[in-house]
C-alpha atoms as a PDB file:
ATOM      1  CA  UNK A   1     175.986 101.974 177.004  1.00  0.00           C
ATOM      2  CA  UNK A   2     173.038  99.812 178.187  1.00  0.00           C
ATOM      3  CA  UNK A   3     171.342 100.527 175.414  1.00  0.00           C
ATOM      4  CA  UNK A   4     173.664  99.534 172.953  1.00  0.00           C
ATOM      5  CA  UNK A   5     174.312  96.727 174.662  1.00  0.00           C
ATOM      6  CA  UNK A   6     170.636  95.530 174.309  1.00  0.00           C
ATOM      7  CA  UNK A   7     170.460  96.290 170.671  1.00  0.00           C
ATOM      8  CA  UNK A   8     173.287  93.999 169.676  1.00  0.00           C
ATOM      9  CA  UNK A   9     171.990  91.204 171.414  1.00  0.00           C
ATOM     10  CA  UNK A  10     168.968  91.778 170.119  1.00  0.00           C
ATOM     11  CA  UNK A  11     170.375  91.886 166.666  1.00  0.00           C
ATOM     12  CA  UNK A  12     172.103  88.951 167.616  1.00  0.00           C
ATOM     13  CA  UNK A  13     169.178  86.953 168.272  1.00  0.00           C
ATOM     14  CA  UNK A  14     167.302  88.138 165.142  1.00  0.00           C
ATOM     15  CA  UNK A  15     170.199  87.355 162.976  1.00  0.00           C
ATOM     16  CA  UNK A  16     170.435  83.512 164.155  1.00  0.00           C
ATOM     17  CA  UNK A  17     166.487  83.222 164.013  1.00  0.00           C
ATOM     18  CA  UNK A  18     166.747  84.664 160.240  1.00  0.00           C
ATOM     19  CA  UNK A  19     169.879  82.156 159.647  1.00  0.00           C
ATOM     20  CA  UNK A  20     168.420  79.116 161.654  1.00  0.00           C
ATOM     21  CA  UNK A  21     164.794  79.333 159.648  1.00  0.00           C
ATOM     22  CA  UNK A  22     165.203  78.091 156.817  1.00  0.00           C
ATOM     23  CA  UNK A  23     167.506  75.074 158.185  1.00  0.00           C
ATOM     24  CA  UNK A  24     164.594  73.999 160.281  1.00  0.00           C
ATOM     25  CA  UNK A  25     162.015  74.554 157.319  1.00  0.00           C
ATOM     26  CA  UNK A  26     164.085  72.046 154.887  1.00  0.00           C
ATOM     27  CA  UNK A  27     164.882  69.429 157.701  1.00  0.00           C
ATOM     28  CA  UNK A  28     162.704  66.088 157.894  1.00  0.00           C
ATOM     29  CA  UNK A  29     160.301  65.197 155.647  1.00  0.00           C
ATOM     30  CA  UNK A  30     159.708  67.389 152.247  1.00  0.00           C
ATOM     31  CA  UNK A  31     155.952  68.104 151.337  1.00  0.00           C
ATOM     32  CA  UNK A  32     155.701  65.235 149.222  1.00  0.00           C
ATOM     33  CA  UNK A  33     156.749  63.206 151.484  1.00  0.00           C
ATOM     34  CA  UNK A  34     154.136  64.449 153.970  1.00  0.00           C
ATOM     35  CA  UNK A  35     151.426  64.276 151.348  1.00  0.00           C
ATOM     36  CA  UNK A  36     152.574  60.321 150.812  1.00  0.00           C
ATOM     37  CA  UNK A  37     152.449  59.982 154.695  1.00  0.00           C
ATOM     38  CA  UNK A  38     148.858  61.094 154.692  1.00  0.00           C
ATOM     39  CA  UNK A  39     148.163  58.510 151.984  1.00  0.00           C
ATOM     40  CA  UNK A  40     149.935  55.570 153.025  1.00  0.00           C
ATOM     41  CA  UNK A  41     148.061  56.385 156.253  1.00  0.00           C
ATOM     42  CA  UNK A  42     144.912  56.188 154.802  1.00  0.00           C
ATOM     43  CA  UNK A  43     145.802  52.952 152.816  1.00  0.00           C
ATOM     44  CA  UNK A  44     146.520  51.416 155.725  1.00  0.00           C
ATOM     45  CA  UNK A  45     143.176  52.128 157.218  1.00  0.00           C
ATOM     46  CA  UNK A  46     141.589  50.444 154.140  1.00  0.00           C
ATOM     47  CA  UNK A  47     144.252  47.318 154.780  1.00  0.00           C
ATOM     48  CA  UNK A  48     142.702  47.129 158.529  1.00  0.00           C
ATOM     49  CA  UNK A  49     139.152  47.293 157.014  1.00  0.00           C
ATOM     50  CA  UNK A  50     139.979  44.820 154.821  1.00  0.00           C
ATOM     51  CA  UNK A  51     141.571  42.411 157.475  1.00  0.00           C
ATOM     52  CA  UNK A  52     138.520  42.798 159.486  1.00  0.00           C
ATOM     53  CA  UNK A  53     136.007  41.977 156.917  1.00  0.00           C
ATOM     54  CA  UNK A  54     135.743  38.344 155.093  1.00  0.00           C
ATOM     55  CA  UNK A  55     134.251  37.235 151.617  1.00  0.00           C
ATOM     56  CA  UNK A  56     133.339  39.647 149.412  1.00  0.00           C
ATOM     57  CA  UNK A  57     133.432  42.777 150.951  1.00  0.00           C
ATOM     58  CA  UNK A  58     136.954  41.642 152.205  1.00  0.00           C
ATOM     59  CA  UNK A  59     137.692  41.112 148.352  1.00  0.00           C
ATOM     60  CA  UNK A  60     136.447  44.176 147.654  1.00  0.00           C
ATOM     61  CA  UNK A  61     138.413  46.420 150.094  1.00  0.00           C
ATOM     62  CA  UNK A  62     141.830  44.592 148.958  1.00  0.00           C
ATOM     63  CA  UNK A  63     141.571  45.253 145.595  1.00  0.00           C
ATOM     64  CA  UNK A  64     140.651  48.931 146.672  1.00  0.00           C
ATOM     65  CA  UNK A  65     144.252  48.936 148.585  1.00  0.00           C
ATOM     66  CA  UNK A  66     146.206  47.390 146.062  1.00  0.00           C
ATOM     67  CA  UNK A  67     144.896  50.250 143.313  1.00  0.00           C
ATOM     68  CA  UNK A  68     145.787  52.730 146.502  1.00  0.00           C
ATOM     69  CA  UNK A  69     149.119  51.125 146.379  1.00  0.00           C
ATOM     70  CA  UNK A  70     149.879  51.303 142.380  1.00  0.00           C
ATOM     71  CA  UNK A  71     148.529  54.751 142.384  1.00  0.00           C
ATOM     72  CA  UNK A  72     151.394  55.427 145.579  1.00  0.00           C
ATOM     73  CA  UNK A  73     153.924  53.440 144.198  1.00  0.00           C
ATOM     74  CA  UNK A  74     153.645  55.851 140.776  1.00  0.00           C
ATOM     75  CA  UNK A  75     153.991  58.838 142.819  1.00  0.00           C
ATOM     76  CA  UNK A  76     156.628  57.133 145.137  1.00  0.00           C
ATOM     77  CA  UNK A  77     158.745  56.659 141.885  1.00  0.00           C
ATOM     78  CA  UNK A  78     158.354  60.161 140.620  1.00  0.00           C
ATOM     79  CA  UNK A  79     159.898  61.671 143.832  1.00  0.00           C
ATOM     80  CA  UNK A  80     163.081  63.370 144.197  1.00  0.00           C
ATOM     81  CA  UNK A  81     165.201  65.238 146.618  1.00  0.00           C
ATOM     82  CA  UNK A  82     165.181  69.270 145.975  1.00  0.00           C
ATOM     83  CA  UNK A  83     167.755  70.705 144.558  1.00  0.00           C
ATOM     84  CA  UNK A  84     170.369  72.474 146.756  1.00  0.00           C
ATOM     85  CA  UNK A  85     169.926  69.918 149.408  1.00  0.00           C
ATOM     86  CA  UNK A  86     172.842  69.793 151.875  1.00  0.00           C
ATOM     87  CA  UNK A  87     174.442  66.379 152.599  1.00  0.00           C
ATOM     88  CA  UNK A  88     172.638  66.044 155.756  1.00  0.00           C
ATOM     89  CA  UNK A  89     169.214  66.860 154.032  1.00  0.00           C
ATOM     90  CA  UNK A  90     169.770  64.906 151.481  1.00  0.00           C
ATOM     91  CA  UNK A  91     170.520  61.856 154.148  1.00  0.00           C
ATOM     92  CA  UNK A  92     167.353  62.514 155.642  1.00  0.00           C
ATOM     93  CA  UNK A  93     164.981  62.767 152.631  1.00  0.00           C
ATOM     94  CA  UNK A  94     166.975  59.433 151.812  1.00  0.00           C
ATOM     95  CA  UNK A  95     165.792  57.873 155.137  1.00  0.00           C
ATOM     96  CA  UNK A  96     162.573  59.107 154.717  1.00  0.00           C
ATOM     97  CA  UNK A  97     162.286  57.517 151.227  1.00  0.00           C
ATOM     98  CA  UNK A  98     163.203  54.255 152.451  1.00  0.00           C
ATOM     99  CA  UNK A  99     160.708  53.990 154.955  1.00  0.00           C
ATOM    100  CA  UNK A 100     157.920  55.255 153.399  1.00  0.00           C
ATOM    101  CA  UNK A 101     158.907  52.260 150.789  1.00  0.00           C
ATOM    102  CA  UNK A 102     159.196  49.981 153.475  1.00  0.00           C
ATOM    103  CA  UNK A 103     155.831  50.935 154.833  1.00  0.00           C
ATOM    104  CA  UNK A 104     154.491  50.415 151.760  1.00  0.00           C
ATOM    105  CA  UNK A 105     156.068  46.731 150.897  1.00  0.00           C
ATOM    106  CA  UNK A 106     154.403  45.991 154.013  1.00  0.00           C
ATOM    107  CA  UNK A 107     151.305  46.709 153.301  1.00  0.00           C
ATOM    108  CA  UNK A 108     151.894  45.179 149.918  1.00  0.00           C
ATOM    109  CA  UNK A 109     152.862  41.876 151.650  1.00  0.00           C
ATOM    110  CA  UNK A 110     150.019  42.212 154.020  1.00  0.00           C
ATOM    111  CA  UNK A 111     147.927  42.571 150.546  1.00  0.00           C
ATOM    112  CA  UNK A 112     149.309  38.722 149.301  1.00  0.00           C
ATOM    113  CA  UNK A 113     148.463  36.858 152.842  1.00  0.00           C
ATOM    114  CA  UNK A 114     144.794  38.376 152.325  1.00  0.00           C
ATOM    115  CA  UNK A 115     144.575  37.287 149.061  1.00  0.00           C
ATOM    116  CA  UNK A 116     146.286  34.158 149.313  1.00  0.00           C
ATOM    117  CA  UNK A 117     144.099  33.412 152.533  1.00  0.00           C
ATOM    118  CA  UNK A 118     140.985  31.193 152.020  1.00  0.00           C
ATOM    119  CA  UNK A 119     138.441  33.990 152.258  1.00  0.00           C
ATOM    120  CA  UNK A 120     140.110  35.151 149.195  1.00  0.00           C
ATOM    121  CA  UNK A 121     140.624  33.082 147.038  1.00  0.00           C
ATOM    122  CA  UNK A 122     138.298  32.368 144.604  1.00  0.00           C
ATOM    123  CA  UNK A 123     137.108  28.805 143.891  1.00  0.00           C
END
């Protein structure tokens, strides 16, 4: 009777891992979304390079973020949520979108002050 006990517990618990695996792998952020993480990540680490730097190195770094940021923004507008998505999913992806966006608008924004500041502009 022990025995048998055991096993259907253990069943049990192998059944909800199975079932509960595949929720956890599609929750949060898809891969492309990680992949545009990593990116916008290292575009910001250009943008502080470029903040700290003046003249024409500081030039030279912004224009290297800004073709960062077209080159992100193409990808950005190429995304879509996976098929099959529940609501919830879908929500999240959603979220995720909009602040990887965000992020990138302010960095974008952050772009214009540099270039608009008087190390930057060209006379």
């Amino acid at each position: 009777m022990k025995i048998s006990v055991m096993r259907q517990l253990l069943t049990v618990v192998v059944v909800c891992g199975l079932s509960g695996t595949p929720l956890l792998a599609l929750a949060g952020p898809d891969e492309f979304q990680l992949q545009m993480i990593r990116k916008l990540q290292q575009a910001k680490q250009k943008l502080k390079q470029a903040e700290a730097a003046a003249g024409a190195e500081r030039q030279k770094l912004v224009a290297e973020h800004m073709q960062m940021m077209r080159s992100n923004m193409d990808k950005m507008e190429k995304m879509k949520p996976q098929p099959g998505m529940s609501m919830q999913q879908h929500e999240e992806w959603i979220q995720q979108h909009h602040q990887l966006m965000s992020d990138m608008m302010g960095q974008m924004m952050t772009d214009h002050h540099l270039i608009m500041s008087s190390d930057c502009v060209k006379k």
